[in-house]
C-alpha atoms as a PDB file:
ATOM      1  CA  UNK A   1     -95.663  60.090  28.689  1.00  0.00           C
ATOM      2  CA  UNK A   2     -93.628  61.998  30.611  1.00  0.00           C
ATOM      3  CA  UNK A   3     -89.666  60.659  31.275  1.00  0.00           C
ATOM      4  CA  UNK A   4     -86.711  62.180  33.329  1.00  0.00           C
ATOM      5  CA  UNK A   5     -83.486  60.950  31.970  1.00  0.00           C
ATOM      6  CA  UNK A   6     -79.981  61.495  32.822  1.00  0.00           C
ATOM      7  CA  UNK A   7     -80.330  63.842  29.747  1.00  0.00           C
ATOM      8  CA  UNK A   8     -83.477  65.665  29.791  1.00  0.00           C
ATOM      9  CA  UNK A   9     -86.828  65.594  30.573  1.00  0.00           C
ATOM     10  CA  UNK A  10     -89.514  65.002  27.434  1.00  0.00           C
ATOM     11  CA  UNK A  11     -92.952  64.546  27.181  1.00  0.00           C
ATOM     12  CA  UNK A  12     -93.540  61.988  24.582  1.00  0.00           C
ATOM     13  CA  UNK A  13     -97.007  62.164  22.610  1.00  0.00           C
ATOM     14  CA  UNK A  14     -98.730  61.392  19.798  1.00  0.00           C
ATOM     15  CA  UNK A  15    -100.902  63.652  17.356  1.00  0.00           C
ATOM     16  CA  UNK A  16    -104.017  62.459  16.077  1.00  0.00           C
ATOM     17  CA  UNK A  17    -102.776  63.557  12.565  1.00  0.00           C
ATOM     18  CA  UNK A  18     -99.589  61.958  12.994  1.00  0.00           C
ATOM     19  CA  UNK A  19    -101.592  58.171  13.911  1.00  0.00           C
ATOM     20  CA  UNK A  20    -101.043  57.419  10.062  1.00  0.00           C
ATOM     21  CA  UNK A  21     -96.833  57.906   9.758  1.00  0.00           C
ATOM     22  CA  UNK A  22     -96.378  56.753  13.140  1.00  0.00           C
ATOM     23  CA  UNK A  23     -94.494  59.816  14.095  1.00  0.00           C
ATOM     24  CA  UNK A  24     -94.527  60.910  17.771  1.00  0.00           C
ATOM     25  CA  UNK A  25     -93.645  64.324  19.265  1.00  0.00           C
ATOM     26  CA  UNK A  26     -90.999  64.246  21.935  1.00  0.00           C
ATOM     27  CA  UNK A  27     -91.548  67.842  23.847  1.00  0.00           C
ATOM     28  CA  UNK A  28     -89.048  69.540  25.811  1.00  0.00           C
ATOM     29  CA  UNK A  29     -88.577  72.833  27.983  1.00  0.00           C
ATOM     30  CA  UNK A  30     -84.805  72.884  26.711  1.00  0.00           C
ATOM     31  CA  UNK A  31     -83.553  72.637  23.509  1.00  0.00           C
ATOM     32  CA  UNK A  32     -80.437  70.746  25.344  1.00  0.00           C
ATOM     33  CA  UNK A  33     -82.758  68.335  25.858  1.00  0.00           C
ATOM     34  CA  UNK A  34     -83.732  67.565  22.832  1.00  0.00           C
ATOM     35  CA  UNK A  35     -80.312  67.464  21.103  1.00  0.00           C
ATOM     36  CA  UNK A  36     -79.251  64.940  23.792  1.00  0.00           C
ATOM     37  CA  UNK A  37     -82.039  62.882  22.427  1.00  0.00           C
ATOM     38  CA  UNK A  38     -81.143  63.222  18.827  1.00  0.00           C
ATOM     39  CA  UNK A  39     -77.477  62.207  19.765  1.00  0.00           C
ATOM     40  CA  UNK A  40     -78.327  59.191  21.493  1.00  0.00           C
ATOM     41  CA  UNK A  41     -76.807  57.278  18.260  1.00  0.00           C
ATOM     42  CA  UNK A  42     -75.815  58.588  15.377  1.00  0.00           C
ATOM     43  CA  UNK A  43     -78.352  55.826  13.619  1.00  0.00           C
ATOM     44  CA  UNK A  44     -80.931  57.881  15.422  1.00  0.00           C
ATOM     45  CA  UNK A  45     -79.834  61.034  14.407  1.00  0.00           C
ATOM     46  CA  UNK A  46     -79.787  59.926  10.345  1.00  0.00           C
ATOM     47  CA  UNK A  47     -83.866  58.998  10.476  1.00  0.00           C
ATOM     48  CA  UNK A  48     -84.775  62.044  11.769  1.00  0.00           C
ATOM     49  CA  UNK A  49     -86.180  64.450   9.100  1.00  0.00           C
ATOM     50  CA  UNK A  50     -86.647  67.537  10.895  1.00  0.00           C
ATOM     51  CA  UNK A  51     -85.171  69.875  13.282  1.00  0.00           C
ATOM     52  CA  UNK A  52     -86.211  70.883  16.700  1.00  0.00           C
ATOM     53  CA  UNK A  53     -88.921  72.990  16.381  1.00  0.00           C
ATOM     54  CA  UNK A  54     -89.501  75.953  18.482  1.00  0.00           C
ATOM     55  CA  UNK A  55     -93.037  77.877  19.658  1.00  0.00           C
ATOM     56  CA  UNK A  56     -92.811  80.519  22.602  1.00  0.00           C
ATOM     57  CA  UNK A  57     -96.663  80.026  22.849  1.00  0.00           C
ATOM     58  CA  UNK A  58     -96.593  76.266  23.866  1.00  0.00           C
ATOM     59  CA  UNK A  59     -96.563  74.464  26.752  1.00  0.00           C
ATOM     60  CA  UNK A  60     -93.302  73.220  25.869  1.00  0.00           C
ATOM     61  CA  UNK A  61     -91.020  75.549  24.081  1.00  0.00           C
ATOM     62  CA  UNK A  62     -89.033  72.726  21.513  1.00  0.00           C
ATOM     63  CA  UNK A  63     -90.533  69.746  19.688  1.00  0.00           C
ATOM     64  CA  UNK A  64     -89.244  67.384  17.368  1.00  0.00           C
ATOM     65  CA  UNK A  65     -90.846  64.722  15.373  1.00  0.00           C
ATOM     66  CA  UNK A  66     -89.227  60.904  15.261  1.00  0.00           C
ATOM     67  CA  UNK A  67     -91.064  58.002  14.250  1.00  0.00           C
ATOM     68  CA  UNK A  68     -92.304  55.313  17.060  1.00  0.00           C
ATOM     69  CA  UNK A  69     -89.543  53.098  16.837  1.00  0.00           C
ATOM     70  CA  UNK A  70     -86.728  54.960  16.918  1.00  0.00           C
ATOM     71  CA  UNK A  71     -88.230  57.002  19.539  1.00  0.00           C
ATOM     72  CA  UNK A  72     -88.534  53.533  21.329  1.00  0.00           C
ATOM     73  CA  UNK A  73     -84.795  52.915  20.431  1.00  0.00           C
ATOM     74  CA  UNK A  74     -83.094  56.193  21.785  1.00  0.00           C
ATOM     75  CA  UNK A  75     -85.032  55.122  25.246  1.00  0.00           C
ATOM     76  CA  UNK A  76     -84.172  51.558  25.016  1.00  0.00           C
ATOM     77  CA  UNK A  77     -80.551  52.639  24.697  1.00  0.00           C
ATOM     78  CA  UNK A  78     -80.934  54.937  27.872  1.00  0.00           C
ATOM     79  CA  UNK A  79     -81.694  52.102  29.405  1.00  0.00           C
ATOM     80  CA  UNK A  80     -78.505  49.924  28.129  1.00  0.00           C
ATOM     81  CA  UNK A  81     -76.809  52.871  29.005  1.00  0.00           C
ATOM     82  CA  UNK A  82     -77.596  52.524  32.792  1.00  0.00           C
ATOM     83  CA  UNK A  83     -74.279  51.809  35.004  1.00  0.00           C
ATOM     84  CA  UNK A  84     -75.234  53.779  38.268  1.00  0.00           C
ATOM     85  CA  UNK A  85     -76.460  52.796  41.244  1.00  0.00           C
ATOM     86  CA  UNK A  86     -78.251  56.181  42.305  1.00  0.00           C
ATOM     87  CA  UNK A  87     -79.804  58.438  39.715  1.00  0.00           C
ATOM     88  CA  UNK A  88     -79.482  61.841  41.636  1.00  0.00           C
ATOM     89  CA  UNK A  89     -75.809  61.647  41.635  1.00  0.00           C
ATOM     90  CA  UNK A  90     -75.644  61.548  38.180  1.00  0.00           C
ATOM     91  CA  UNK A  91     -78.161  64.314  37.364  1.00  0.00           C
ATOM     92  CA  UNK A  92     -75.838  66.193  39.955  1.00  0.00           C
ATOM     93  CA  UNK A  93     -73.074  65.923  37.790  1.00  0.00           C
ATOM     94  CA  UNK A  94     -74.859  65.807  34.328  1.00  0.00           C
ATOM     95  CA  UNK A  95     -76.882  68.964  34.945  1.00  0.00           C
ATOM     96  CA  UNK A  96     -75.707  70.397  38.438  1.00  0.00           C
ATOM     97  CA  UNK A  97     -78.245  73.647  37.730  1.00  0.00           C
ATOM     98  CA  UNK A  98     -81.195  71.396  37.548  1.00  0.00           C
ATOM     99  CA  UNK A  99     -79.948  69.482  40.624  1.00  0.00           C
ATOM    100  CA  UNK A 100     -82.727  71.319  42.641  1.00  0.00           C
ATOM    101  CA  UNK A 101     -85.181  71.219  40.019  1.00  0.00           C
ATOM    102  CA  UNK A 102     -84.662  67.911  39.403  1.00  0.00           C
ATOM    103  CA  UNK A 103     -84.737  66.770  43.360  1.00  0.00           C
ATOM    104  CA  UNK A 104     -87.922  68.717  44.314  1.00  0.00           C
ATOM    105  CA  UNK A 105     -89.540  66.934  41.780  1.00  0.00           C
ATOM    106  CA  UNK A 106     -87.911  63.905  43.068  1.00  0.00           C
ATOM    107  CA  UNK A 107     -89.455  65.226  46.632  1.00  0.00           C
ATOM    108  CA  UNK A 108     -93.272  65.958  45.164  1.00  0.00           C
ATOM    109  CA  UNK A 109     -93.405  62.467  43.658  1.00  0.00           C
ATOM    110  CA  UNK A 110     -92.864  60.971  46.542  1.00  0.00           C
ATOM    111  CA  UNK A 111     -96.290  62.066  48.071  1.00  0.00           C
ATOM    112  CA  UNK A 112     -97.184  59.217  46.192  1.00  0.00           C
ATOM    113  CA  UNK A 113     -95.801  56.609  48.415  1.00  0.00           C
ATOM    114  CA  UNK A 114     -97.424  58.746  51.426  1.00  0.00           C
ATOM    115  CA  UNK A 115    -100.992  58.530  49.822  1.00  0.00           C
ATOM    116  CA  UNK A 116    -100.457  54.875  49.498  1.00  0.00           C
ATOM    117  CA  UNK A 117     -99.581  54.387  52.621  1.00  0.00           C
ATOM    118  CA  UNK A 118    -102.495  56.199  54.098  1.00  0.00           C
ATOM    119  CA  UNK A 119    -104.838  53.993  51.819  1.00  0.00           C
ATOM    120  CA  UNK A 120    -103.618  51.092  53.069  1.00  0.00           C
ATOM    121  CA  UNK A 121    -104.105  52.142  56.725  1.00  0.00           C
ATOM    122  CA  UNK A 122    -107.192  53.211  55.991  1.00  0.00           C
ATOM    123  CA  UNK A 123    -108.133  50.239  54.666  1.00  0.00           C
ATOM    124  CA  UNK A 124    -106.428  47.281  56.623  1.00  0.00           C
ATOM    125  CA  UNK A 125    -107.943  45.697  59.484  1.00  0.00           C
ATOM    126  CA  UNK A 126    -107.782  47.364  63.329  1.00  0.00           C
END
């Protein structure tokens, strides 16, 4: 799962060897990123066991290992956190040198509406 936040962007996934514990791997390009996730409540930040790993090899440089729900619960407070009525503004101010990052993914993603509108006037009625 992949989730842009007003504090990072993570890629959320699940191991088969870690099925058993319940642990999930939240994956990040920064290492910011990841701490702002650890520090989303200092209950949060007691459960977790280990440190943000790092790899130059992978995909994504940092990883760190939480257990399902408290991954669930950092999120779910992200979302009790909300008090904005635009998101770019605040990923503006939050991380004004991703600003263009941020918004040209913002741009790409919206190809999605175009596609949908071409299927539907593909398929609608003349």
């Amino acid at each position: 799962m992949w989730i842009v936040t007003r504090i990072g962007f993570f890629n959320i996934i699940q191991y088969p060897e870690d099925k058993t514990a319940d642990l999930l791997t939240i994956k990040a390009r920064s290492k910011e990123d990841l701490e702002n996730f650890k520090n989303l409540s200092a209950t949060f930040r007691d459960k977790i066991t280990g440190g943000v790993e790092e790899s130059s090899e992978a995909d994504y440089r940092f990883r760190l290992k939480v257990t399902r729900r408290e991954a669930a619960k950092a999120i779910a407070s992200l979302v009790e956190e909300i008090d904005y009525a635009k998101t770019k503004p605040v990923i503006s101010e939050d991380f004004p040198e991703r600003t263009r990052i941020y918004f040209n993914v913002w741009d790409t993603l919206g190809q999605i509406q175009e596609i949908d509108a071409a299927k539907e006037r593909l398929h609608s009625p003349s």
